[in-house]
Protein backbone atom coordinates (compact mmCIF):
# COMPACT_ATOMS: atom_id res chain seq x y z
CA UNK A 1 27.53 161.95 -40.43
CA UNK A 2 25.59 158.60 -40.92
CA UNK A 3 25.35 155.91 -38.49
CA UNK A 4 24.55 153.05 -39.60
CA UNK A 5 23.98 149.53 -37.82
CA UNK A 6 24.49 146.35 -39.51
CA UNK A 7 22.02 143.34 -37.67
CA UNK A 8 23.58 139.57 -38.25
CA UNK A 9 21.51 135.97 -38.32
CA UNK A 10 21.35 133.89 -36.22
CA UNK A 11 17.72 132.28 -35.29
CA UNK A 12 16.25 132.61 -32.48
CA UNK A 13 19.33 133.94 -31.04
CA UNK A 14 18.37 137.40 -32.86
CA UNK A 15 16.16 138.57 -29.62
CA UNK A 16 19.94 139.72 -28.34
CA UNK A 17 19.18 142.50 -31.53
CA UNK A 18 16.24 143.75 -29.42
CA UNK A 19 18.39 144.21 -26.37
CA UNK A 20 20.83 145.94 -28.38
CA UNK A 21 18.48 148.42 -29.78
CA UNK A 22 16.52 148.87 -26.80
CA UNK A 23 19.75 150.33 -24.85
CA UNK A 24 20.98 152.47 -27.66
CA UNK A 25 17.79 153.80 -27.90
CA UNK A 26 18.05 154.69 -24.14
CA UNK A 27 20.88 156.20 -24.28
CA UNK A 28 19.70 158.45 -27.32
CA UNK A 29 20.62 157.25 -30.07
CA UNK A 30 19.51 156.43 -33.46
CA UNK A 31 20.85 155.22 -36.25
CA UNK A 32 20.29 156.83 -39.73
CA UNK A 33 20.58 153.21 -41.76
CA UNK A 34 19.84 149.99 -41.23
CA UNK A 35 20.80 146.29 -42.92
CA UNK A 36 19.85 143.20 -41.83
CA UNK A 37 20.14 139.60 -42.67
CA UNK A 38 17.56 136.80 -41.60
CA UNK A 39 16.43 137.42 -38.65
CA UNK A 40 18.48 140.44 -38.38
CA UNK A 41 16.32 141.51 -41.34
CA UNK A 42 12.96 140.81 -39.41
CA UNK A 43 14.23 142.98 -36.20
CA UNK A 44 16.06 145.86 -38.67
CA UNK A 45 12.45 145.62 -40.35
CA UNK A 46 10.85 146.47 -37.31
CA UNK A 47 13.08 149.24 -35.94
CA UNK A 48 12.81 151.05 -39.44
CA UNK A 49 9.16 151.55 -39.38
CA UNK A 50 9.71 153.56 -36.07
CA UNK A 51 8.06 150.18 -34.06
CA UNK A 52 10.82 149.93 -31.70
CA UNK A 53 8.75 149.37 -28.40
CA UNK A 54 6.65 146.49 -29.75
CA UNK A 55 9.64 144.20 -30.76
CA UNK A 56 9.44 142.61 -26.77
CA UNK A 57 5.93 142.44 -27.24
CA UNK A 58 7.17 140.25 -30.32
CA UNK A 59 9.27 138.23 -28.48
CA UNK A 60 6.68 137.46 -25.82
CA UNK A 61 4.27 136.36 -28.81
CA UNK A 62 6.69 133.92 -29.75
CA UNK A 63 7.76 132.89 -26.52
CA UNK A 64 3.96 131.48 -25.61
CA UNK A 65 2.67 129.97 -29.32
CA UNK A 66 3.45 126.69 -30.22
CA UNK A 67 6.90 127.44 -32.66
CA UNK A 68 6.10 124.80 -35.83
CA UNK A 69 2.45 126.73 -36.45
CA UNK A 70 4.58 129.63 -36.55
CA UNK A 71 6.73 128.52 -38.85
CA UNK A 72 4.11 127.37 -41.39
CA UNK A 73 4.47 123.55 -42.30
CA UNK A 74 4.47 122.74 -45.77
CA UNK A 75 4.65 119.72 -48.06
CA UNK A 76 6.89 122.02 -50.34
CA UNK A 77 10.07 119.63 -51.86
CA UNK A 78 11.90 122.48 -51.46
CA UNK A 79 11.61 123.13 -47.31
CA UNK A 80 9.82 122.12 -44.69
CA UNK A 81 8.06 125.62 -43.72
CA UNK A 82 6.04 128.33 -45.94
CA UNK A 83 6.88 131.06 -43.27
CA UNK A 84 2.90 132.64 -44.08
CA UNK A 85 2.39 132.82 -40.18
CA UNK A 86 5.95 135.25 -39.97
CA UNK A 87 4.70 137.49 -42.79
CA UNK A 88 1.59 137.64 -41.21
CA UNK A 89 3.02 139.29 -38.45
CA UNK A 90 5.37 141.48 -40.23
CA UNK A 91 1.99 142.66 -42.19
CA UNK A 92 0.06 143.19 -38.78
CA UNK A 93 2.66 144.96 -37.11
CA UNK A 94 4.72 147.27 -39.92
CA UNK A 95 1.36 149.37 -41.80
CA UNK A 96 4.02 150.52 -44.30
CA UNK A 97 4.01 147.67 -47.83
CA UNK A 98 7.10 149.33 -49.59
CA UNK A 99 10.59 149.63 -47.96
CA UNK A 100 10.99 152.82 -49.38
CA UNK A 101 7.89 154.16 -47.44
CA UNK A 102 9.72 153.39 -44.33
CA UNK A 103 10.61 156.19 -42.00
CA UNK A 104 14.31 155.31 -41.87
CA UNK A 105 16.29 154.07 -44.64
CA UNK A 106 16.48 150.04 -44.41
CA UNK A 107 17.67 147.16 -46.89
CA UNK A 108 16.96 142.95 -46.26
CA UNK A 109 19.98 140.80 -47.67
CA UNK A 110 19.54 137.44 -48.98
CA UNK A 111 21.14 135.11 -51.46
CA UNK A 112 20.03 134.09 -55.20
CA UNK A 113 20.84 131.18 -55.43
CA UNK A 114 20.88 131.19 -59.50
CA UNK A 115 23.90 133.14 -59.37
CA UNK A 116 24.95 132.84 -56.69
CA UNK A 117 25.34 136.28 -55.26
CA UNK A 118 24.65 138.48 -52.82
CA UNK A 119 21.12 140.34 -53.34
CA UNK A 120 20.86 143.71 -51.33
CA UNK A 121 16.85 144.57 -51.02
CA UNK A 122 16.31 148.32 -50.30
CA UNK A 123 12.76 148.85 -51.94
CA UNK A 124 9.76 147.08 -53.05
CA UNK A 125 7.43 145.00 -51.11
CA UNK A 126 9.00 144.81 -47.68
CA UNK A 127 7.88 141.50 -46.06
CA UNK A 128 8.76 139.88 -49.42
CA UNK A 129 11.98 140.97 -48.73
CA UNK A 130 12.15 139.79 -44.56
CA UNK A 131 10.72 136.57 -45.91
CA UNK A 132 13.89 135.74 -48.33
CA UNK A 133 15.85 137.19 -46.12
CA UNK A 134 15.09 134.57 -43.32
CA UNK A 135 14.47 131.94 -45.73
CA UNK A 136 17.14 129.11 -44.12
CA UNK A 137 17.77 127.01 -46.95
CA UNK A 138 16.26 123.20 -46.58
CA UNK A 139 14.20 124.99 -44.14
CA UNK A 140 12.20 127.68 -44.96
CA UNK A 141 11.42 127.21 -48.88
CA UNK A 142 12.89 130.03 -50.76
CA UNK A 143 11.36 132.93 -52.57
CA UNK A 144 10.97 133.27 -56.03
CA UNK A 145 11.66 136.63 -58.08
CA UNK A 146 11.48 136.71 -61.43
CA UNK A 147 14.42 135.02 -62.33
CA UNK A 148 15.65 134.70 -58.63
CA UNK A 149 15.58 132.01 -55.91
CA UNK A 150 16.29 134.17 -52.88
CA UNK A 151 17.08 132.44 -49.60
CA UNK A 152 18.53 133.47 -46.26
CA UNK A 153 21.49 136.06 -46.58
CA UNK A 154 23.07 134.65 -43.76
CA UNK A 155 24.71 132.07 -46.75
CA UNK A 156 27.25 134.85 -48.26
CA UNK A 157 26.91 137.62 -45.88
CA UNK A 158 25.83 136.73 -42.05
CA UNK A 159 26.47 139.97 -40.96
CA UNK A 160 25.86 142.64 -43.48
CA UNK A 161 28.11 145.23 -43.46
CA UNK A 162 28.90 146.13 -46.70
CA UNK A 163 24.95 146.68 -47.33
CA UNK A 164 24.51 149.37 -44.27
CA UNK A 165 28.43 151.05 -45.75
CA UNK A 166 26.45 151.02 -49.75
CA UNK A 167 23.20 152.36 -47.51
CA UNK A 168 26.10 155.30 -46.55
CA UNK A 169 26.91 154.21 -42.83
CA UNK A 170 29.71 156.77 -41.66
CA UNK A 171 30.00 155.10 -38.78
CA UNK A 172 28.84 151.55 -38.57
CA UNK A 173 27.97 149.38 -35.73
CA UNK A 174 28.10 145.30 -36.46
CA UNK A 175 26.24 142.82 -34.26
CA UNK A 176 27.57 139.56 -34.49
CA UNK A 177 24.98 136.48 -33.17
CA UNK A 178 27.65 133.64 -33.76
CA UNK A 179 31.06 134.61 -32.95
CA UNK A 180 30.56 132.84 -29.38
CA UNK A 181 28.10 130.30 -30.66
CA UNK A 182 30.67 127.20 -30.95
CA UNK A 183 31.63 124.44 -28.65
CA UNK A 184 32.94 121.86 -30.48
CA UNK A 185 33.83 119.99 -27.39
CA UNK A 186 29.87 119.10 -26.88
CA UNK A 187 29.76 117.44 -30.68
CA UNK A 188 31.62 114.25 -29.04
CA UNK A 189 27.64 112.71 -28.24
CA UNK A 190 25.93 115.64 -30.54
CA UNK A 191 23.28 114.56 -32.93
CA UNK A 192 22.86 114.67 -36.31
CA UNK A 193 20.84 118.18 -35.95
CA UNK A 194 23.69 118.73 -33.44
CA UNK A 195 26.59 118.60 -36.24
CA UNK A 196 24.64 120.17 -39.19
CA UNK A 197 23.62 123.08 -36.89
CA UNK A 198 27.77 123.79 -35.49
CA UNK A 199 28.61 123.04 -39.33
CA UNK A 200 26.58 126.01 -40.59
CA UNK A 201 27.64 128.21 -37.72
CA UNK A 202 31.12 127.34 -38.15
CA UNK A 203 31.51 128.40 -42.09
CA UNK A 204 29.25 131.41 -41.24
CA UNK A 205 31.89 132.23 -38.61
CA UNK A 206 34.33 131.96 -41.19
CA UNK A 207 32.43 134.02 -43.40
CA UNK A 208 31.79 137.12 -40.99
CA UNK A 209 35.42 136.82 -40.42
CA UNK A 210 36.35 137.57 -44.07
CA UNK A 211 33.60 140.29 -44.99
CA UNK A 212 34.31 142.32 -42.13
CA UNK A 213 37.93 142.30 -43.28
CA UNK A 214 36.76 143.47 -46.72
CA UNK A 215 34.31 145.88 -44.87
CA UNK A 216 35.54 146.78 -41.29
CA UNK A 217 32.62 147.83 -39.32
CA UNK A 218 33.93 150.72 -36.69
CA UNK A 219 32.24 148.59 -33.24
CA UNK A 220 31.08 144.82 -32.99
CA UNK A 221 28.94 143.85 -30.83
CA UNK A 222 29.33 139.89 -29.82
CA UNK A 223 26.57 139.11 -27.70
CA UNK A 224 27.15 135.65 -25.86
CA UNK A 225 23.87 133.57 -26.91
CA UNK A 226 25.27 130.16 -27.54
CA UNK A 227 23.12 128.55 -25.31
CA UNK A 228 20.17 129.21 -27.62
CA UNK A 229 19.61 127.36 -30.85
CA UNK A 230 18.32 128.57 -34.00
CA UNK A 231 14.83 127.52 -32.92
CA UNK A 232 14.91 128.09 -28.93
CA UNK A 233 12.32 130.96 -29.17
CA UNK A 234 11.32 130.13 -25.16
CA UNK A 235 14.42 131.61 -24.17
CA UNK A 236 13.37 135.59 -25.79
CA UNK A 237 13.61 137.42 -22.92
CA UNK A 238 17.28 136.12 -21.74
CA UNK A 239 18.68 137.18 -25.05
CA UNK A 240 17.45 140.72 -24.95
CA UNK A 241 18.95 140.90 -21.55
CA UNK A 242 22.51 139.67 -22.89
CA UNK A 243 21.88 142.29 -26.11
CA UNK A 244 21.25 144.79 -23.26
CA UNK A 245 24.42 144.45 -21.53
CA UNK A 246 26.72 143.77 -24.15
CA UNK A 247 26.01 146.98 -25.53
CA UNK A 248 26.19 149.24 -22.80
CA UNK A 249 30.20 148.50 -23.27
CA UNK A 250 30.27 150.14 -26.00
CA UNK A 251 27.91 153.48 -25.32
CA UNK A 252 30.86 155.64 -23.54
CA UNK A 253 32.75 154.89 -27.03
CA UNK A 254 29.86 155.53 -29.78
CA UNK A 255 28.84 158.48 -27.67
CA UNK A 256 32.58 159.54 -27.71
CA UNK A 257 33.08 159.51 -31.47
CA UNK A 258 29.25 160.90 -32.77
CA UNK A 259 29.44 163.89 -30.17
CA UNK A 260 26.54 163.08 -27.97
């Protein structure tokens, strides 16, 4: 019996994924499969090569550099960052080049936006496939694959489920970073940023709602992280704490139906 885990977008909001691995992995136990979109695809990444215990030192690194030479300005028409400095890191921390190579089975979902359609990456060049994957469109520029313009998953499929059930997740755990990310009460003086940013969490909302009716995951886990915004990478180690304790909710049940 598989179990599989199924890591959403979300920004900066995605330290909450570290937290939630950290305390399954405490509590013994290890999933088989692994799918991730945006930045859910970065962490999943991570995990898969067996890295585990250097995603906080990740989060510390980006809690203390200065967050727009991270994110690679560029005079690209078609976003405002490259994202080199991101797949730089990917490359210094995961020695593996191929997702196939990785010790546990892992796929990166983004969008091609030729189609459009959903495009599930499970081999090939793996921080190619993080960088699409957390390629926010208007953003991030997009990357290009032969006849493909791959951008951030999170626009068809913010949390992917159906890729970790294809992967062969028996049981699947879903971690959902915007299901308590909306407060539409604060738009009354929001800015501009303010209203595009609640827009795009609001139809991926809708979105997660209607896959994971197509695809039911077994648990969701709904971390509450909407005090951060997409780009609030100071606030790292709060998130994993709120990961950390909205999973242990759930251990008594996973442990209960896998036997451990």
């Amino acid at each position: 019996m598989k179990l599989g885990i199924a890591l959403g977008g979300g920004g900066a909001k995605g330290y909450a994924h570290i937290g939630v691995l950290k305390t399954f992995n405490k509590h013994g136990i290890e999933f088989d499969v692994i799918s991730g979109t945006s930045v859910g695809a970065f962490v999943g990444a991570v995990y898969a090569s067996g890295s585990l215990d250097k995603l906080e030192e990740i989060a510390t690194r980006f809690s203390i550099i200065d967050i727009p030479l991270l994110l690679s300005p560029t005079l690209s028409k078609q976003g405002f960052f490259s994202g080199k400095k991101i797949e730089k890191i990917l490359n210094e921390i995961i020695p593996e080049s191929k997702i196939q190579d990785l010790p546990k089975p892992f796929s990166a979902v983004c969008v091609d936006l030729n189609k459009p359609r959903i495009v599930t990456l499970s081999k090939g060049n793996l921080v190619n496939a993080v960088r699409a994957s957390i390629a926010i469109p208007g953003l991030f520029t997009p990357i290009k694959s032969g006849k493909q313009l791959l951008v951030d998953g999170g626009v068809l499929e913010p949390v992917p489920v159906e890729a970790a059930r294809k992967m062969g997740a028996d049981i699947l755990v879903a971690v959902d970073l915007l299901s308590k990310s909306q407060n539409f009460k604060d738009l009354q003086d929001g800015t501009l940023v303010d209203i595009i940013q609640k827009t795009s969490i609001a139809t991926q909302q809708g979105l997660t709602k209607f896959r994971m009716e197509l695809h039911p995951p077994d648990f969701v886990i709904e971390p509450d992280v909407s005090d951060l915004g997409i780009l609030d990478f100071k606030k790292g180690k709060k998130a994993i704490r709120v990961g950390e304790a909205e999973t242990k909710k759930i251990i008594p049940k996973i442990k209960k139906l896998i036997g451990n």
